[in-house]
PDB file of N, CA and C in Angstrom:
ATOM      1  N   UNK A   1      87.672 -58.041  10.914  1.00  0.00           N
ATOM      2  CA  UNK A   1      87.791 -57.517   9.564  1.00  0.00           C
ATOM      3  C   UNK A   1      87.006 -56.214   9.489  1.00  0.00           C
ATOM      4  N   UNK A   2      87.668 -55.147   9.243  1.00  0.00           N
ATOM      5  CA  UNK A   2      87.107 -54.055   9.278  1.00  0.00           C
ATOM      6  C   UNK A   2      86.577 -53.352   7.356  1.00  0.00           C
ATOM      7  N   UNK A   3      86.854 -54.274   6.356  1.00  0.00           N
ATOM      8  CA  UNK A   3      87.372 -54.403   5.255  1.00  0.00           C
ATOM      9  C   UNK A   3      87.314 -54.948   4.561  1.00  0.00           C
ATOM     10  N   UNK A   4      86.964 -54.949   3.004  1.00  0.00           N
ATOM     11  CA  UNK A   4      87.296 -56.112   1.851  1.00  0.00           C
ATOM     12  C   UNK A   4      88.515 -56.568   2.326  1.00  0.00           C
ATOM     13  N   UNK A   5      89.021 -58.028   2.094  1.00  0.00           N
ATOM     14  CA  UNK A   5      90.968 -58.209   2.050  1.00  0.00           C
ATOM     15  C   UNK A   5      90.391 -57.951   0.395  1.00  0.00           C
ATOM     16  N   UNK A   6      89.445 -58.385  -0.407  1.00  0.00           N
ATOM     17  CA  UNK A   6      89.942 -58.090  -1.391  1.00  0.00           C
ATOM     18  C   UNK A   6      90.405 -57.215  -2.346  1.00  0.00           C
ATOM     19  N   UNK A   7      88.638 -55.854  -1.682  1.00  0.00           N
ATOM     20  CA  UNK A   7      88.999 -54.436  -2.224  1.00  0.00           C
ATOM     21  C   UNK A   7      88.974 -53.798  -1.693  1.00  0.00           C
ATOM     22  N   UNK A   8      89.429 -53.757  -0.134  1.00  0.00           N
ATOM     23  CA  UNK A   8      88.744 -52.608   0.897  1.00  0.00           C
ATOM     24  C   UNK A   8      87.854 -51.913   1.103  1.00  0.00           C
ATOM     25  N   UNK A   9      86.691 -52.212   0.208  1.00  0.00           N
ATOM     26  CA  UNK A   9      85.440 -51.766   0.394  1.00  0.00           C
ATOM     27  C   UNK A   9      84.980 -51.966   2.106  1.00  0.00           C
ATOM     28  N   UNK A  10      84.324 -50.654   2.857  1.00  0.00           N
ATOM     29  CA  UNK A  10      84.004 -50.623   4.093  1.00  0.00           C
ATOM     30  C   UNK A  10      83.090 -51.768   4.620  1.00  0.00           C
ATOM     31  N   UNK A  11      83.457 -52.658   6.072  1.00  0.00           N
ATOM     32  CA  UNK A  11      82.537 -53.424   6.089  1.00  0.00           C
ATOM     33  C   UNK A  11      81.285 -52.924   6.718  1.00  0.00           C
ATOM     34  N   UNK A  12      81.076 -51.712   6.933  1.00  0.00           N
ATOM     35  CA  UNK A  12      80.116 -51.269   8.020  1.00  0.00           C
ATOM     36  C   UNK A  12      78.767 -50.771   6.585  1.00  0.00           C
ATOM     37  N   UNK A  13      79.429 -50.971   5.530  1.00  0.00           N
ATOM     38  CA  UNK A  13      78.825 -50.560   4.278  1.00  0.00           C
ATOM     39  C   UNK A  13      78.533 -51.239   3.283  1.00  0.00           C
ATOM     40  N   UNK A  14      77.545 -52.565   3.778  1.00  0.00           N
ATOM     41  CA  UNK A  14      76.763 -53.629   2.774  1.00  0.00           C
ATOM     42  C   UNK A  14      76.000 -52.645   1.636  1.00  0.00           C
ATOM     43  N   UNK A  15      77.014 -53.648   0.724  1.00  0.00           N
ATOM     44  CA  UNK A  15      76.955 -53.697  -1.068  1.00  0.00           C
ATOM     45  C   UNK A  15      75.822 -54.231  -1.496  1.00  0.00           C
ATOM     46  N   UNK A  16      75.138 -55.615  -0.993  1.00  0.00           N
ATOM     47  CA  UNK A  16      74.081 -55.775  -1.339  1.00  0.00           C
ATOM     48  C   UNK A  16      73.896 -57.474  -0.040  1.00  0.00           C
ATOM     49  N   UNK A  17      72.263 -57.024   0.019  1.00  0.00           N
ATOM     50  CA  UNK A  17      72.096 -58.269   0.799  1.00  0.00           C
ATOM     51  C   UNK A  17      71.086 -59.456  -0.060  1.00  0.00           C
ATOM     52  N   UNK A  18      72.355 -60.701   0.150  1.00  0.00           N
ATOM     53  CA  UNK A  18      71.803 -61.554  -0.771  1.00  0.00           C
ATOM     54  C   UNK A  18      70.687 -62.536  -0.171  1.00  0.00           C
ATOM     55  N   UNK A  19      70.425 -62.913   1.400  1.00  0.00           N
ATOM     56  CA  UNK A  19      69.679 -63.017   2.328  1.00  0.00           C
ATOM     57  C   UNK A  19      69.868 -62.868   3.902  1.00  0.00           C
ATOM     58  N   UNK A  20      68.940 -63.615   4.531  1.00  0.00           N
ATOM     59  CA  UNK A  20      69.014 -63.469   5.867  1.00  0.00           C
ATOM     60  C   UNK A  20      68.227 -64.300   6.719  1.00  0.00           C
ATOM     61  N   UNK A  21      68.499 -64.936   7.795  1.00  0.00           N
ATOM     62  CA  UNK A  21      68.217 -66.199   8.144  1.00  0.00           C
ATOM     63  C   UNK A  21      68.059 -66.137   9.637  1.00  0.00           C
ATOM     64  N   UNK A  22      67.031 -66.114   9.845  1.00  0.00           N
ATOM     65  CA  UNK A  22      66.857 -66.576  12.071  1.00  0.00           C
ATOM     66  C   UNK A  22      67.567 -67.769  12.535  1.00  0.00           C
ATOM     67  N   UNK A  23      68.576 -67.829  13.165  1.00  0.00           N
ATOM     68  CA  UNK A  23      68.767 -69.324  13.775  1.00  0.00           C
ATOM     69  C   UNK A  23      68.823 -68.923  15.426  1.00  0.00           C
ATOM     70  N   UNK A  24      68.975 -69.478  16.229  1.00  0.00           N
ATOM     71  CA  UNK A  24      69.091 -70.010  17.403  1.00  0.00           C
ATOM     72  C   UNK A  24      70.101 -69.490  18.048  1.00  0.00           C
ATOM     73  N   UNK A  25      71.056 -69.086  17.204  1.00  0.00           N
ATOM     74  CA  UNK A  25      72.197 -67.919  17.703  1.00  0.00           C
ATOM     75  C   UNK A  25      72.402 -66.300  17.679  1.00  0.00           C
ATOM     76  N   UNK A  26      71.469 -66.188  16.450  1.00  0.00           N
ATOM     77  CA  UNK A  26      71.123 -64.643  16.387  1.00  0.00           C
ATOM     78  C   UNK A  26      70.605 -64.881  14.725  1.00  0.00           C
ATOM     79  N   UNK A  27      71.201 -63.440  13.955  1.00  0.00           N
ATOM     80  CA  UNK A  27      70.983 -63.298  12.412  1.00  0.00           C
ATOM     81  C   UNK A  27      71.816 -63.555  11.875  1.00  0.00           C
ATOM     82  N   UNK A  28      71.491 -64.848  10.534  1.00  0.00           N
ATOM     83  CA  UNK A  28      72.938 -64.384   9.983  1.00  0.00           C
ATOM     84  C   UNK A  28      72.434 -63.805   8.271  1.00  0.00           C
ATOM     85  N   UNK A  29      73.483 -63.084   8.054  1.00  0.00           N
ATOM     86  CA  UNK A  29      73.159 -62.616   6.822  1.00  0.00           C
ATOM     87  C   UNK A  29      73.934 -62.919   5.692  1.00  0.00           C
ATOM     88  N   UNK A  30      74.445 -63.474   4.863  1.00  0.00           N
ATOM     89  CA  UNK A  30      74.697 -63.337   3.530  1.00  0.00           C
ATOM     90  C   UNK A  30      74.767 -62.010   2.491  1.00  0.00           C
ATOM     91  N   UNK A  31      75.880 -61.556   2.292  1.00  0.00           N
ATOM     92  CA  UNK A  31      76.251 -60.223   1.496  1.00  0.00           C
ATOM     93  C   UNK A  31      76.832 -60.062   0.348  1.00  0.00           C
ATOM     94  N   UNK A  32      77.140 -59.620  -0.411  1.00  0.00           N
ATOM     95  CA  UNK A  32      78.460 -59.390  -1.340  1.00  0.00           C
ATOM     96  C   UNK A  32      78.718 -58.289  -1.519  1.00  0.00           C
ATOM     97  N   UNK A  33      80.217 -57.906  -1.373  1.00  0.00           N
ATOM     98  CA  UNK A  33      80.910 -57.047  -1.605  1.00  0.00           C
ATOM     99  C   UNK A  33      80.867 -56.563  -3.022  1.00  0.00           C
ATOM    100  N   UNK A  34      81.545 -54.910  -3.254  1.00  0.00           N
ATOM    101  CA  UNK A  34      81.257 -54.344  -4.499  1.00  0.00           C
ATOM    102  C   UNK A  34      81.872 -55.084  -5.245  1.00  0.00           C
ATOM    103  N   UNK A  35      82.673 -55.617  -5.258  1.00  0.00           N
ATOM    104  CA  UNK A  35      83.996 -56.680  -5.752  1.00  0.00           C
ATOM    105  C   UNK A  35      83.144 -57.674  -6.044  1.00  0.00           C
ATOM    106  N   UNK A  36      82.176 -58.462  -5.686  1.00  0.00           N
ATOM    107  CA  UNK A  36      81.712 -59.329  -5.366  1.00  0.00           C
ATOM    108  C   UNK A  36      82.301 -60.651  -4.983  1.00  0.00           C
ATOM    109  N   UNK A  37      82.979 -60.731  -3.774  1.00  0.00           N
ATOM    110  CA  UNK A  37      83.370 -61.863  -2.887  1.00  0.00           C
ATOM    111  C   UNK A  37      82.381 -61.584  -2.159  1.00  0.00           C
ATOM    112  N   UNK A  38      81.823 -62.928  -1.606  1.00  0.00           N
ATOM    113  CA  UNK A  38      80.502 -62.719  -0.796  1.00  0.00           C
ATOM    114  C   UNK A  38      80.824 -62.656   1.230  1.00  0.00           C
ATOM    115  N   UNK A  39      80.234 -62.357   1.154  1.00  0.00           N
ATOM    116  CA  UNK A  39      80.517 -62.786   3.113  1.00  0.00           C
ATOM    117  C   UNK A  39      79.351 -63.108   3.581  1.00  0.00           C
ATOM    118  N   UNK A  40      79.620 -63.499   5.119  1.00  0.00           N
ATOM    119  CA  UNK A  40      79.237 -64.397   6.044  1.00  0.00           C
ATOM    120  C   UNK A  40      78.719 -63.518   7.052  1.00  0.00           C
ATOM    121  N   UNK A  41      77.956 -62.813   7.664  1.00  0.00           N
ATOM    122  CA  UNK A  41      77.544 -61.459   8.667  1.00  0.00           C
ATOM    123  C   UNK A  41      76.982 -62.654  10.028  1.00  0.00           C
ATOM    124  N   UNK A  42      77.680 -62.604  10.751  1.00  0.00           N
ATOM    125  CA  UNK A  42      76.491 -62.974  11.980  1.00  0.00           C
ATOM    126  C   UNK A  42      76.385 -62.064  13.054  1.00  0.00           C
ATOM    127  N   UNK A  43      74.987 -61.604  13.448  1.00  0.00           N
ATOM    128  CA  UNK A  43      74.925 -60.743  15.017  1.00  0.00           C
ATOM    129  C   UNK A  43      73.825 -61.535  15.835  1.00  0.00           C
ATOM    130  N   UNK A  44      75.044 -61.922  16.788  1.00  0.00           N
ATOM    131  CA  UNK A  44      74.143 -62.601  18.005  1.00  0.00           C
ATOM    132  C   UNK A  44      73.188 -61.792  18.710  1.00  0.00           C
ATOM    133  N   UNK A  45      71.898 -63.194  19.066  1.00  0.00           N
ATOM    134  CA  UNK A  45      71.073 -62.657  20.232  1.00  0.00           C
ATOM    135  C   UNK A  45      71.736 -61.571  21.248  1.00  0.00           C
ATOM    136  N   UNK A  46      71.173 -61.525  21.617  1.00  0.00           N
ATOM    137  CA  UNK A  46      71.539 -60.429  23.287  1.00  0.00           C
ATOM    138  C   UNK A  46      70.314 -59.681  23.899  1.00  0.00           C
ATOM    139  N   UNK A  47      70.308 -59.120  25.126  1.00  0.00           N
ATOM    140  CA  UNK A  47      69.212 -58.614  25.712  1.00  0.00           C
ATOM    141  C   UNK A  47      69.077 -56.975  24.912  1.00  0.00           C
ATOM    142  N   UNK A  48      68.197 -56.870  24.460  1.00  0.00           N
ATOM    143  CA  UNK A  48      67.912 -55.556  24.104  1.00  0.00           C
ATOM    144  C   UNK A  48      67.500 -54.499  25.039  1.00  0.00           C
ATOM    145  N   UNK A  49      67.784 -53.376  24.140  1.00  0.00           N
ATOM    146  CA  UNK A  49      67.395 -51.837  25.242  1.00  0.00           C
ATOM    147  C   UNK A  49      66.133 -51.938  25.286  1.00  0.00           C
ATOM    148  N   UNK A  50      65.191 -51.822  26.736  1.00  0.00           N
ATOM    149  CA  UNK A  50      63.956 -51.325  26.792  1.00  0.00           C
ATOM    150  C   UNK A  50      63.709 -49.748  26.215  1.00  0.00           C
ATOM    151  N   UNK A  51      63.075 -49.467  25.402  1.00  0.00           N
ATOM    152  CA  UNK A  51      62.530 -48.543  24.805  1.00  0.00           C
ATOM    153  C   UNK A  51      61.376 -47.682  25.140  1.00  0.00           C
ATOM    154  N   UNK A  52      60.427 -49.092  25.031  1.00  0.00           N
ATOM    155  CA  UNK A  52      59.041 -48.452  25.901  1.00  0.00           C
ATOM    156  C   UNK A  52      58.983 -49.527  27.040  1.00  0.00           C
ATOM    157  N   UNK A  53      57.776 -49.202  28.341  1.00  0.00           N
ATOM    158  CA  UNK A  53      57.157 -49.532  28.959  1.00  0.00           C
ATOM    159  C   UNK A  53      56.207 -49.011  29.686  1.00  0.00           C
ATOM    160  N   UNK A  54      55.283 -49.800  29.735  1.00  0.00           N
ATOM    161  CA  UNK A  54      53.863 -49.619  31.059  1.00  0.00           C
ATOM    162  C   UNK A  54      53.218 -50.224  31.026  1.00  0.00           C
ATOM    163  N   UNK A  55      52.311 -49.976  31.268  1.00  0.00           N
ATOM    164  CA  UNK A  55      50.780 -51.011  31.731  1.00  0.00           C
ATOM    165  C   UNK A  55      49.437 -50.001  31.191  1.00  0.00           C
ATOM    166  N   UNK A  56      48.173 -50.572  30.644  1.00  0.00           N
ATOM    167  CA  UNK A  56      47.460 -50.245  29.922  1.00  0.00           C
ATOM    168  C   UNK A  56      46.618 -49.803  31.073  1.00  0.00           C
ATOM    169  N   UNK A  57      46.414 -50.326  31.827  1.00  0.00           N
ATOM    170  CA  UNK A  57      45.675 -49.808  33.157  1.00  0.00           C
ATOM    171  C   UNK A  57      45.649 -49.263  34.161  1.00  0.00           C
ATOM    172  N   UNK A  58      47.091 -48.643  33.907  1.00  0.00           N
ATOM    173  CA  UNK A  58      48.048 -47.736  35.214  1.00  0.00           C
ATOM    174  C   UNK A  58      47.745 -46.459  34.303  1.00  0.00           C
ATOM    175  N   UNK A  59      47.299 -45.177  34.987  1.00  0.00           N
ATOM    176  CA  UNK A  59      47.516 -43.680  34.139  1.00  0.00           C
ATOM    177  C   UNK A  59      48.784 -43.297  34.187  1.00  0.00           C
ATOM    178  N   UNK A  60      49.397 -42.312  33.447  1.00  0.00           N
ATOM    179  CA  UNK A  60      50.619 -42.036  33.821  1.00  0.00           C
ATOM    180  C   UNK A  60      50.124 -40.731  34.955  1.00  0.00           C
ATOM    181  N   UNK A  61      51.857 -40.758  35.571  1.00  0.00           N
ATOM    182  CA  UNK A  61      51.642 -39.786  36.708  1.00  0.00           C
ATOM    183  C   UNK A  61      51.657 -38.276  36.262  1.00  0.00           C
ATOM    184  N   UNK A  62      51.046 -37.099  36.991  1.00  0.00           N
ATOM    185  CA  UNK A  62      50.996 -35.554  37.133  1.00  0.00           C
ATOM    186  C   UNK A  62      51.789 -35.301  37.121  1.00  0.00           C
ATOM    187  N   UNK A  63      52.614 -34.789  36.164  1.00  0.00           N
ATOM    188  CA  UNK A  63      53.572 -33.925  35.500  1.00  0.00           C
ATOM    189  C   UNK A  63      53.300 -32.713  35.518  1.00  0.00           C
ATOM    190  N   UNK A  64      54.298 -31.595  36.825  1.00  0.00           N
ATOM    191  CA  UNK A  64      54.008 -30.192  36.465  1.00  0.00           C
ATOM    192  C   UNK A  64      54.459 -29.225  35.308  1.00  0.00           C
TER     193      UNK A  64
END
């Protein structure tokens, strides 16, 4: 569903968040549309991008 079916309001463009919940599978969220029919959002776990890393006791290396 890329879409309200009811008003085509964008789904990539939450109207309002009514909550949001940790389970064991990922997030799920609870929404409603401008229309207000509500939906169901879930985004599963998965391995995330490393961002940072190092070690507190390693210097970083000489950069010319």
């Amino acid at each position: 569903m890329e879409e309200c079916p009811c008003c085509g309001w964008p789904e990539s463009q939450v109207y309002e968040v009514l909550s949001r919940h940790l389970t064991s599978e990922g997030v799920v969220t609870y929404t409603r549309c401008a229309c207000g029919e509500p939906q169901v959002r879930v985004q599963p776990f998965g391995p995330g991008e490393v961002v940072a890393a190092g070690r507190a006791d390693v210097p970083p290396p000489d950069r010319p």
